[in-house]
N, C-alpha and C. Protein backbone atom coordinates (compact mmCIF):
# COMPACT_ATOMS: atom_id res chain seq x y z
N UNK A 1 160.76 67.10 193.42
CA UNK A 1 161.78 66.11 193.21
C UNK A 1 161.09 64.89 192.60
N UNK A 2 161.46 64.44 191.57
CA UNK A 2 160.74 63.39 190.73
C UNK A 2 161.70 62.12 190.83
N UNK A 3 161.35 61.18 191.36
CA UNK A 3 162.41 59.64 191.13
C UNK A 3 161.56 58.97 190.38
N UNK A 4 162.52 58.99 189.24
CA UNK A 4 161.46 58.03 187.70
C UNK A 4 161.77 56.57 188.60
N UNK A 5 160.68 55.69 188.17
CA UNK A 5 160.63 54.21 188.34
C UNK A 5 162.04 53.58 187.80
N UNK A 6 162.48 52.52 188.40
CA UNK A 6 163.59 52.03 187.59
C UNK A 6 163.30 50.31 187.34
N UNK A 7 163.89 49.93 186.55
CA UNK A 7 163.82 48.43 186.17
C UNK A 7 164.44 47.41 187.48
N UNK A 8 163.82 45.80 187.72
CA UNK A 8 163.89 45.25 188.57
C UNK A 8 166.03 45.30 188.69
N UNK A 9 166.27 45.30 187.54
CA UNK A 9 167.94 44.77 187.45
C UNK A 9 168.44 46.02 188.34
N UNK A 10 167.82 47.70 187.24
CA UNK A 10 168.87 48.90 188.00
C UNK A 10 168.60 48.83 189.48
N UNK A 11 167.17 48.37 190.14
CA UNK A 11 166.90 48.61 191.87
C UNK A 11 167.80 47.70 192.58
N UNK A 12 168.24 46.34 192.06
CA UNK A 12 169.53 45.53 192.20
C UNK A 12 170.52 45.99 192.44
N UNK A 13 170.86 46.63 191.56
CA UNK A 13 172.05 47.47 191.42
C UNK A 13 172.55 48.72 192.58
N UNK A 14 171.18 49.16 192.80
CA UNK A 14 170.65 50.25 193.84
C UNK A 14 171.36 49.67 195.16
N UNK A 15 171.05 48.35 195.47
CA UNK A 15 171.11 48.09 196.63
C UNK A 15 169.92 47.90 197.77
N UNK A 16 168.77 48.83 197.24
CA UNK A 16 167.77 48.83 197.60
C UNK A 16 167.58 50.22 198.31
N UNK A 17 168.63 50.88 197.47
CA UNK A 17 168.38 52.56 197.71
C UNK A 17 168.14 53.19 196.84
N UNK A 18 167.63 54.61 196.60
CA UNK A 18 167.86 55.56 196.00
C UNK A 18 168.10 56.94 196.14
N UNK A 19 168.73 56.64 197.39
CA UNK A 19 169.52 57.80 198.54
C UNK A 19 169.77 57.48 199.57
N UNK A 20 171.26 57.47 199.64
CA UNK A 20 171.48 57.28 201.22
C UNK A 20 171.17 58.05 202.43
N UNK A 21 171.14 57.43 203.17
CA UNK A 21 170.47 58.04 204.65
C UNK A 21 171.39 59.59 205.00
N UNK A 22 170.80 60.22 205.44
CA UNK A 22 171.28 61.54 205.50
C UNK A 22 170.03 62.53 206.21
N UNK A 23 170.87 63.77 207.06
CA UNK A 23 169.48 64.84 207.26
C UNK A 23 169.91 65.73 206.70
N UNK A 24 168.59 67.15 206.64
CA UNK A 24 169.02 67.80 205.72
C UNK A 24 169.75 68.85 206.97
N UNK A 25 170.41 70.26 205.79
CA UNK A 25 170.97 71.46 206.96
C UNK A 25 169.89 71.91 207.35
N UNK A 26 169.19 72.60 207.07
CA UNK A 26 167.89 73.77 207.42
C UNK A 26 167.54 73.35 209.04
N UNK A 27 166.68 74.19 208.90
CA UNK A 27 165.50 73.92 210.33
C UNK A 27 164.21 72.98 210.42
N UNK A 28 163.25 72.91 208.71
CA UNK A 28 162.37 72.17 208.77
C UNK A 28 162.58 71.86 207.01
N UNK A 29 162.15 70.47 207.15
CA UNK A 29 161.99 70.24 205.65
C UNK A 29 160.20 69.33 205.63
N UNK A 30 159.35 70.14 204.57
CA UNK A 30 158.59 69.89 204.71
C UNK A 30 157.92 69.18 203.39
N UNK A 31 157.71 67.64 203.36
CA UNK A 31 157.32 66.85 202.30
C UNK A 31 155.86 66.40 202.12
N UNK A 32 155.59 67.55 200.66
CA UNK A 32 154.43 66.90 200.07
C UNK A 32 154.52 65.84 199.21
N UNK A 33 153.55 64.61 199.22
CA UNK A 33 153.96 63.67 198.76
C UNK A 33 153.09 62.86 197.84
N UNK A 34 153.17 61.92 196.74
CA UNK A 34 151.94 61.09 196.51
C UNK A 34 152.15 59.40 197.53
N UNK A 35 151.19 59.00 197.44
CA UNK A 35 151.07 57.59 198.60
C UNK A 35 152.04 56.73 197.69
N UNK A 36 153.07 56.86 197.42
CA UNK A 36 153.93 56.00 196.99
C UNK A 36 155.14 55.97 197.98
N UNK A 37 155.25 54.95 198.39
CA UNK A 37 156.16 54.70 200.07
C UNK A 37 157.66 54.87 199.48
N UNK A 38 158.56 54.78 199.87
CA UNK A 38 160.19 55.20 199.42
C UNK A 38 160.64 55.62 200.62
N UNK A 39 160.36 56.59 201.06
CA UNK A 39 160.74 57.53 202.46
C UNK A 39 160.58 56.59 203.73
N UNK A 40 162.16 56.66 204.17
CA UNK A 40 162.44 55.92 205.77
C UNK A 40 162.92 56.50 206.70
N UNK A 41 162.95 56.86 207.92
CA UNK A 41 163.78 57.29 208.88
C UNK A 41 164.30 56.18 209.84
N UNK A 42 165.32 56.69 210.36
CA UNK A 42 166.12 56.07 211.31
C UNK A 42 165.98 56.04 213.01
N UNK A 43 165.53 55.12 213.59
CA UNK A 43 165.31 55.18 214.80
C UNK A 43 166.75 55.83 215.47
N UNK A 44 166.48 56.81 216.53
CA UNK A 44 167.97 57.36 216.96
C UNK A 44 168.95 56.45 217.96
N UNK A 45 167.55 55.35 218.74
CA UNK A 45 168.32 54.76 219.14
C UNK A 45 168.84 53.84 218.66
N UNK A 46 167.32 52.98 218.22
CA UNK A 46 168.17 51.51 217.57
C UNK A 46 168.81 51.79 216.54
N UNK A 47 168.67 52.28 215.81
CA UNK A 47 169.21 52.26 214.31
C UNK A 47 168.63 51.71 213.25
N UNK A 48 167.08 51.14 213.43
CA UNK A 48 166.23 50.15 212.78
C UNK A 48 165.49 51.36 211.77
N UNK A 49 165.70 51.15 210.52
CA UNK A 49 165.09 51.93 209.51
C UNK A 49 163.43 51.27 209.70
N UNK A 50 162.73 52.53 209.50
CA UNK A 50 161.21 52.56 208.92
C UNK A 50 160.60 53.17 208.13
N UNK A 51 159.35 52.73 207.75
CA UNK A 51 158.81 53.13 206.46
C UNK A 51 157.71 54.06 207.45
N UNK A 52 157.99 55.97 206.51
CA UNK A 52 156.84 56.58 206.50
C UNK A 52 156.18 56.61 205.75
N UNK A 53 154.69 55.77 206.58
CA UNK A 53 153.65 55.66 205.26
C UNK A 53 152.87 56.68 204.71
N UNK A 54 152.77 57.13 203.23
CA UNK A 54 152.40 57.76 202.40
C UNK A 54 150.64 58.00 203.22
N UNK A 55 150.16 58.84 203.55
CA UNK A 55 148.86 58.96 203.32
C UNK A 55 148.49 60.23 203.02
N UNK A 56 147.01 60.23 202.57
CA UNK A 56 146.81 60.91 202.06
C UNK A 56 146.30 62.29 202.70
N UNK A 57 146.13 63.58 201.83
CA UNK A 57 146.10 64.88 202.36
C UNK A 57 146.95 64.91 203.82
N UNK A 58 148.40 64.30 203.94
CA UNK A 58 149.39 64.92 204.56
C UNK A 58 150.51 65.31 204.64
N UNK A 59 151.46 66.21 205.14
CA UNK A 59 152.65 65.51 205.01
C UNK A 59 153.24 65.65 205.69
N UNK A 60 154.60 65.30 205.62
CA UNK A 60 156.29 64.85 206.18
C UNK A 60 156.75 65.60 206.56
N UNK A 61 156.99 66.27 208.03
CA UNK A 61 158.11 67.37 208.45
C UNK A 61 159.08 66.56 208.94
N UNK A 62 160.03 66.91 208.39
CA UNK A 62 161.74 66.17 208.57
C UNK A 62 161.89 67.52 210.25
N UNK A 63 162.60 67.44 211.19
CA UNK A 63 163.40 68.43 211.27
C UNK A 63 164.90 67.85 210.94
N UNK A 64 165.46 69.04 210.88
CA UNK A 64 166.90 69.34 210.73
C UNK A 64 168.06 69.91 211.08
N UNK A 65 169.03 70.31 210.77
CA UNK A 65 170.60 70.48 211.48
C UNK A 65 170.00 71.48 212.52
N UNK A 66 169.87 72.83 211.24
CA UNK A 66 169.85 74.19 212.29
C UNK A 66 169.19 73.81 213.84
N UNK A 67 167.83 73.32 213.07
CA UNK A 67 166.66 73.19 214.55
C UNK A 67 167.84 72.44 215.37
N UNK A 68 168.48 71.78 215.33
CA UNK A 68 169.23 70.53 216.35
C UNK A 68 169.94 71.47 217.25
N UNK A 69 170.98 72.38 216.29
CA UNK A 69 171.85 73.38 216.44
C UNK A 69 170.89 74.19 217.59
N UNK A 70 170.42 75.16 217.13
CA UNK A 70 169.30 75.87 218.01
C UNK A 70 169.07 75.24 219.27
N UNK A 71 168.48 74.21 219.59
CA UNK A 71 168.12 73.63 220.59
C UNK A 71 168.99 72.60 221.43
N UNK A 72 170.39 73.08 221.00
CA UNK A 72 171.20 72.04 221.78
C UNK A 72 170.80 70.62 221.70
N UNK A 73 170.39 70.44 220.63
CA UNK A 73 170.28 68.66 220.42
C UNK A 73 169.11 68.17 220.35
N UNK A 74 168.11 69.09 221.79
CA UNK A 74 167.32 68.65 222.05
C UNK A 74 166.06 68.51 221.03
N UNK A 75 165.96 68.74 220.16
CA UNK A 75 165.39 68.16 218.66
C UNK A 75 166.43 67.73 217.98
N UNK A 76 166.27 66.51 217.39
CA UNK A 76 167.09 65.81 217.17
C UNK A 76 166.74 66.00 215.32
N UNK A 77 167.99 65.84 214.17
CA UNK A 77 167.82 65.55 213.45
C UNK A 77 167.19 64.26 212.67
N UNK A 78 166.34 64.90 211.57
CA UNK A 78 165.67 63.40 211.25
C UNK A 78 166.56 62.94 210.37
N UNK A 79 167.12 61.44 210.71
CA UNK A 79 168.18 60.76 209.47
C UNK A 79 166.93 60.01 208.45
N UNK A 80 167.39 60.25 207.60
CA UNK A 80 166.15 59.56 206.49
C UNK A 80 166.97 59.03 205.04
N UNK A 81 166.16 58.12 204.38
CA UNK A 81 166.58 57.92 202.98
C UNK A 81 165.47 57.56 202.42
N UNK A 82 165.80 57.57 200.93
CA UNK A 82 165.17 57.09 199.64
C UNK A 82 164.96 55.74 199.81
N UNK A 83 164.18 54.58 199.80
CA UNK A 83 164.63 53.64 199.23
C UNK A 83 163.73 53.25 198.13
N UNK A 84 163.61 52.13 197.83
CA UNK A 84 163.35 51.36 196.34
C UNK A 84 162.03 50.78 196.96
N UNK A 85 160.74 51.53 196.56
CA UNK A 85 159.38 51.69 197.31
C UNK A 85 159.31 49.71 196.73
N UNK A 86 157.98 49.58 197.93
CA UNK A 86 157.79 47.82 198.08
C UNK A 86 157.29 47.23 196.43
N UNK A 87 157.26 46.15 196.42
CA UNK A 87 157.13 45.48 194.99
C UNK A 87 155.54 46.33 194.38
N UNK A 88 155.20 46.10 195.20
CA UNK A 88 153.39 46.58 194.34
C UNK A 88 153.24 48.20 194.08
N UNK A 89 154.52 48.75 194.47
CA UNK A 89 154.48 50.12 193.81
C UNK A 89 155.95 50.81 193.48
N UNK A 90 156.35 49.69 192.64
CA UNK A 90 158.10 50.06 191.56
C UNK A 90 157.73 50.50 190.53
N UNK A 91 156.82 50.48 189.92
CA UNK A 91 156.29 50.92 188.48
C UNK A 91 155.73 52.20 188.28
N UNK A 92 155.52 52.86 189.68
CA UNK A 92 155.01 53.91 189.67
C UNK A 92 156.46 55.00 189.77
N UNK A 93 156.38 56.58 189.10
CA UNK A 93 157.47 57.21 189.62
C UNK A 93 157.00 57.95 190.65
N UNK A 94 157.82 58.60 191.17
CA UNK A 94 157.65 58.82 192.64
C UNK A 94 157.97 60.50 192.38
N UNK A 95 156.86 60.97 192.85
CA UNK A 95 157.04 62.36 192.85
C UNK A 95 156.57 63.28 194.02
N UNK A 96 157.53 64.20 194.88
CA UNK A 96 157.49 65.16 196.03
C UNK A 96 157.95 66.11 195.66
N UNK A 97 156.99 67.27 196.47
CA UNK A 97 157.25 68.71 196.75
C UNK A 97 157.53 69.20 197.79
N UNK A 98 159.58 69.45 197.72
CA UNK A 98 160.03 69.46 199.31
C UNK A 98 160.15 71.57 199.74
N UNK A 99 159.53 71.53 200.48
CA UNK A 99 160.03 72.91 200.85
C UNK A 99 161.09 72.84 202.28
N UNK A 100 162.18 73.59 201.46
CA UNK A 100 163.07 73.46 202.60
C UNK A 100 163.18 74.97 203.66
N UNK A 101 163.03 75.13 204.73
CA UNK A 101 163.22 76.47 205.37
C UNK A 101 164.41 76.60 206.47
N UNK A 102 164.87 77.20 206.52
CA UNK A 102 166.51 77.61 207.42
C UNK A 102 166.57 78.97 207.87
N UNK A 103 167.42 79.08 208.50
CA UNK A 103 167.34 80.84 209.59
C UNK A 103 168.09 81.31 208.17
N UNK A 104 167.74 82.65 208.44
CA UNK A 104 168.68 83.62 207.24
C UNK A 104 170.21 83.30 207.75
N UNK A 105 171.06 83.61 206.41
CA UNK A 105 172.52 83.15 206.51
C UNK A 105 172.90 83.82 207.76
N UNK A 106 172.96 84.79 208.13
CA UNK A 106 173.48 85.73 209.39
C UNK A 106 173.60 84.74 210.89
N UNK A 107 172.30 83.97 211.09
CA UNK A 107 171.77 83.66 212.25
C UNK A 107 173.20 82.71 212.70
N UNK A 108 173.79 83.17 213.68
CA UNK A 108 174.54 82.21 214.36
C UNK A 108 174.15 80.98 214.88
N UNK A 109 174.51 79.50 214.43
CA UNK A 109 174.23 78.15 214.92
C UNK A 109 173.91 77.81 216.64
N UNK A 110 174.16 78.57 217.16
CA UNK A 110 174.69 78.59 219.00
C UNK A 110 173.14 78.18 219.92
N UNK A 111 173.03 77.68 220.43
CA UNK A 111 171.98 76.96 221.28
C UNK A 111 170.87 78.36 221.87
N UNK A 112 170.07 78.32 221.85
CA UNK A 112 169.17 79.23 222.41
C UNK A 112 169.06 79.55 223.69
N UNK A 113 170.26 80.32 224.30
CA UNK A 113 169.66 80.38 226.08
C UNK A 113 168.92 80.86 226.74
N UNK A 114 168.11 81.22 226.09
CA UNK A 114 166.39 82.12 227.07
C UNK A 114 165.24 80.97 226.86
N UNK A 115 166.06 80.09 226.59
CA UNK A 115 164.55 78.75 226.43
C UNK A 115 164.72 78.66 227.91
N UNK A 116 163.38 78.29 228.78
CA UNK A 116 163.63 77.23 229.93
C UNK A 116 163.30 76.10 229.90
N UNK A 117 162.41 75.92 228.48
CA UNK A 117 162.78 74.41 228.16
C UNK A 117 163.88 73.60 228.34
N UNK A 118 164.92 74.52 227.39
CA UNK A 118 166.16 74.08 227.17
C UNK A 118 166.62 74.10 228.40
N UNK A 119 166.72 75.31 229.13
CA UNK A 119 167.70 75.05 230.51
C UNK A 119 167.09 74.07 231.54
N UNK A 120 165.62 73.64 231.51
CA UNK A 120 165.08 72.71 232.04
C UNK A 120 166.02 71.32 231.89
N UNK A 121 165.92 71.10 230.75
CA UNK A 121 165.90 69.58 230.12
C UNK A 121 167.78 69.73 229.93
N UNK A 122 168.31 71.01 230.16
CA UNK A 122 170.08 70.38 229.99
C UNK A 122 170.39 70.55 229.18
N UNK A 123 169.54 71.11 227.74
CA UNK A 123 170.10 71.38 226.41
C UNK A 123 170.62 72.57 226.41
N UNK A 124 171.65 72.87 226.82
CA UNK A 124 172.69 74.53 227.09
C UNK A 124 173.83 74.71 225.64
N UNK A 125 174.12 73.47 225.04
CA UNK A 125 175.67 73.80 224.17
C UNK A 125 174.94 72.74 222.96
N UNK A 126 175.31 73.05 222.08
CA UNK A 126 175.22 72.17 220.84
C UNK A 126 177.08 71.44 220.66
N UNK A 127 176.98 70.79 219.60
CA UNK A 127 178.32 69.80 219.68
C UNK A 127 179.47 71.28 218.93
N UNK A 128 179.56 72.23 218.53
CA UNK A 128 180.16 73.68 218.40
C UNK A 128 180.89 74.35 220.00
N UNK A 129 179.33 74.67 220.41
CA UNK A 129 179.74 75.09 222.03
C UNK A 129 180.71 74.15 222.73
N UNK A 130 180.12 72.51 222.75
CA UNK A 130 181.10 71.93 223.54
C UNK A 130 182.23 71.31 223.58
N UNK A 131 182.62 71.76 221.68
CA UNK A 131 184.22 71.52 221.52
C UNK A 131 184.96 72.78 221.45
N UNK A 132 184.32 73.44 221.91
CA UNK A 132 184.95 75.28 222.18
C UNK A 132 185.50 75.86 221.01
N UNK A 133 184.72 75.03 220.00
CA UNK A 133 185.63 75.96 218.67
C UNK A 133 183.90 76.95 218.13
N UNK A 134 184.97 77.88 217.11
CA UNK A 134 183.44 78.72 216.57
C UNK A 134 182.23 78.23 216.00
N UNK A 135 181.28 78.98 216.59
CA UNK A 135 180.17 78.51 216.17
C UNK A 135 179.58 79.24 214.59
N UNK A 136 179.17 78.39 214.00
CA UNK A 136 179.23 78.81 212.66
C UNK A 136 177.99 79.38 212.57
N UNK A 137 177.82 80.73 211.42
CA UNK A 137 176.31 81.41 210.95
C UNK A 137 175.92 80.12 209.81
N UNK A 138 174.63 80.42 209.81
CA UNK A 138 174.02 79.14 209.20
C UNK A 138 174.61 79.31 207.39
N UNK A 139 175.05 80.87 207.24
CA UNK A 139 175.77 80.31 205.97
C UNK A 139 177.10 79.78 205.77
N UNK A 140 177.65 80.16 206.76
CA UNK A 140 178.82 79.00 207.13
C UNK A 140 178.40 77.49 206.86
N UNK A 141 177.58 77.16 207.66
CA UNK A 141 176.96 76.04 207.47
C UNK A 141 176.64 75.23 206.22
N UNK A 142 176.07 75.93 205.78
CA UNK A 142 175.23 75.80 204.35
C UNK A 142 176.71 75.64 203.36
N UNK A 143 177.42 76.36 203.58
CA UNK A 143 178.52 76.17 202.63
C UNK A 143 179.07 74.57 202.55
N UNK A 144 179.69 74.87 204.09
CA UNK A 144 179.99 73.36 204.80
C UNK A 144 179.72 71.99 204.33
N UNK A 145 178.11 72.25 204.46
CA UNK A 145 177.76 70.71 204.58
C UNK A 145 177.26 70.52 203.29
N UNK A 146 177.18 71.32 202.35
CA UNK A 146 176.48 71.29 200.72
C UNK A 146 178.10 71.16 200.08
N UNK A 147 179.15 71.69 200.39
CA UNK A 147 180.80 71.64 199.98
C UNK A 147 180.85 69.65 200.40
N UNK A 148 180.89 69.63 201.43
CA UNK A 148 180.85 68.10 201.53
C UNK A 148 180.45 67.17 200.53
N UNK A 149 178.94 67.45 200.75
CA UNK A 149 177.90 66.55 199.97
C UNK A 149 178.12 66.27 198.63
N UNK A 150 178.61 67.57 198.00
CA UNK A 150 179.41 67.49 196.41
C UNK A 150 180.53 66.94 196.31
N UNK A 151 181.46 66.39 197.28
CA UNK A 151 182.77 66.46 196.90
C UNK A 151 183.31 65.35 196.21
N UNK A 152 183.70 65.48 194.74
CA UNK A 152 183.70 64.71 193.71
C UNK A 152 185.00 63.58 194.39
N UNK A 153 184.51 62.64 193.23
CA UNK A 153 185.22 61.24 193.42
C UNK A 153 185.18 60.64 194.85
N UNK A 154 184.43 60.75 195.73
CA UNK A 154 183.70 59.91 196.85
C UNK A 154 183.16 58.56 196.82
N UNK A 155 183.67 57.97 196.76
CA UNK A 155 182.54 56.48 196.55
C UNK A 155 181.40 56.45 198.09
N UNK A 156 180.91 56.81 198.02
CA UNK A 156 179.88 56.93 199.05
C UNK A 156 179.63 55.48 199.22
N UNK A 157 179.91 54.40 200.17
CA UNK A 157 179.65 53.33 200.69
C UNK A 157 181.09 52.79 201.20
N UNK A 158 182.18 53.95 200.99
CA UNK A 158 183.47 53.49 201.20
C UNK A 158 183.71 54.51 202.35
N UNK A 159 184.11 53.32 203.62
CA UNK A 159 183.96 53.46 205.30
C UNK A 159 185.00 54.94 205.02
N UNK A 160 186.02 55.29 204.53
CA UNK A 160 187.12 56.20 204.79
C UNK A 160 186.05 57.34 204.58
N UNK A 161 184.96 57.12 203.85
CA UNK A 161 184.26 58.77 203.45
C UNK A 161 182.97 58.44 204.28
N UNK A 162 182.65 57.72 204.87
CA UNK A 162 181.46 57.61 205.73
C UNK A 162 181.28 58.70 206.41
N UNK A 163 182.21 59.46 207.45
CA UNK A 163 182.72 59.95 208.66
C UNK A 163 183.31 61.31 208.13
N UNK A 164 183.02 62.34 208.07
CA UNK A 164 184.04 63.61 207.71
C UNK A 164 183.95 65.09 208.89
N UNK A 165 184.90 66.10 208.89
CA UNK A 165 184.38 66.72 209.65
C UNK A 165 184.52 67.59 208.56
N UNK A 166 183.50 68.62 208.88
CA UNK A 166 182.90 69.32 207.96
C UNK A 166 183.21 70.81 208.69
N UNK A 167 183.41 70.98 209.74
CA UNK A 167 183.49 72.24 210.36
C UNK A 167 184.22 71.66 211.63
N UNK A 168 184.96 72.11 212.00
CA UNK A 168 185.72 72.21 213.74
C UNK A 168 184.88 71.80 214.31
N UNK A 169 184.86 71.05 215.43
CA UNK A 169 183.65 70.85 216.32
C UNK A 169 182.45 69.72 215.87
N UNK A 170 182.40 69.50 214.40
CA UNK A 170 181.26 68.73 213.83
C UNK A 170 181.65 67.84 212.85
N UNK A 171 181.62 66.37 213.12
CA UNK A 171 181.62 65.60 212.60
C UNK A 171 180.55 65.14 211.40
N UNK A 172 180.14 64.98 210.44
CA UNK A 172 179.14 64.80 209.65
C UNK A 172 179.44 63.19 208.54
N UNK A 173 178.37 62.55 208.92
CA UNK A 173 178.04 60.95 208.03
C UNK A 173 177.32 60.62 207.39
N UNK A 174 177.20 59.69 206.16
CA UNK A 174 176.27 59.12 205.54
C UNK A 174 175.61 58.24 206.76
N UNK A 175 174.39 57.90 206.88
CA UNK A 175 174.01 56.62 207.24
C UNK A 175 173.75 55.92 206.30
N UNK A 176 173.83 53.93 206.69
CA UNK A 176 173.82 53.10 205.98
C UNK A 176 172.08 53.21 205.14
């Protein structure tokens, strides 16, 4: 994924993004990166965005939906965005190699009950299980939340499309 540099006016324009906050569907998303900062996640509680700093020979495992799905919550999705990397490195473009991995389409979304992790810690139902509607195979899923993400004429920063449900049982949002 390549984000060319943009001029001081278009990052203005940006807002001071160049992707809104969002996680991905899969299970793990895994980012190779150069030390050019851009990449933030979202604290789950506060809500206070931070900068993951670029270093070198490592990288970025996001988790994501499925894993959340799987584990009844108890891995939590990473919310993350793009933003408009700090002044002393706008001139540079920004280039990552994301590998994304997910259960084969078949695998039903439904919480794992032979963990005793899980039955330890209370993670028994994902938000599917505990609105008693079907639980979707991850290509259900995949349809779902990639059908969303496209859906033309959205002004994405407009509160009515913030919030959508995407499947029975699952609510799905931009973060700010």
């Amino acid at each position: 994924m390549k984000y060319s540099k943009f001029s001081p006016e278009e990052n203005l324009k940006l807002n001071g993004l160049w992707g809104r906050g969002h996680t991905d569907l899969g299970s793990w998303t895994l980012l190779f990166r150069q030390p050019v900062a851009a990449l933030q996640i979202q604290n789950h509680k506060t809500g206070e965005w931070k900068w993951v700093k670029p270093q070198d020979a490592t990288l970025t495992v996001n988790a994501s939906d499925a894993l959340s799905f799987l584990t009844g919550g108890y891995v939590k999705s990473t919310i993350h965005r793009v933003a408009v990397p700090p002044k002393d490195q706008q001139h540079v473009d920004r280039l990552g190699l994301l590998y994304f991995s997910r259960p084969n389409n078949d695998v039903p979304l439904a919480t794992i009950k032979e963990s005793p992790v899980l039955q330890r810690e209370g993670f028994t139902q994902n938000t599917f299980e505990k609105s008693g509607n079907t639980v979707p195979t991850m290509e259900e899923w995949t349809f779902a939340k990639q059908k969303w993400q496209r859906t033309k004429n959205v002004v994405r920063g407009d509160p009515k499309f913030e919030t959508a449900q995407i499947l029975p049982g699952y609510n799905e949002r931009i973060y700010a």
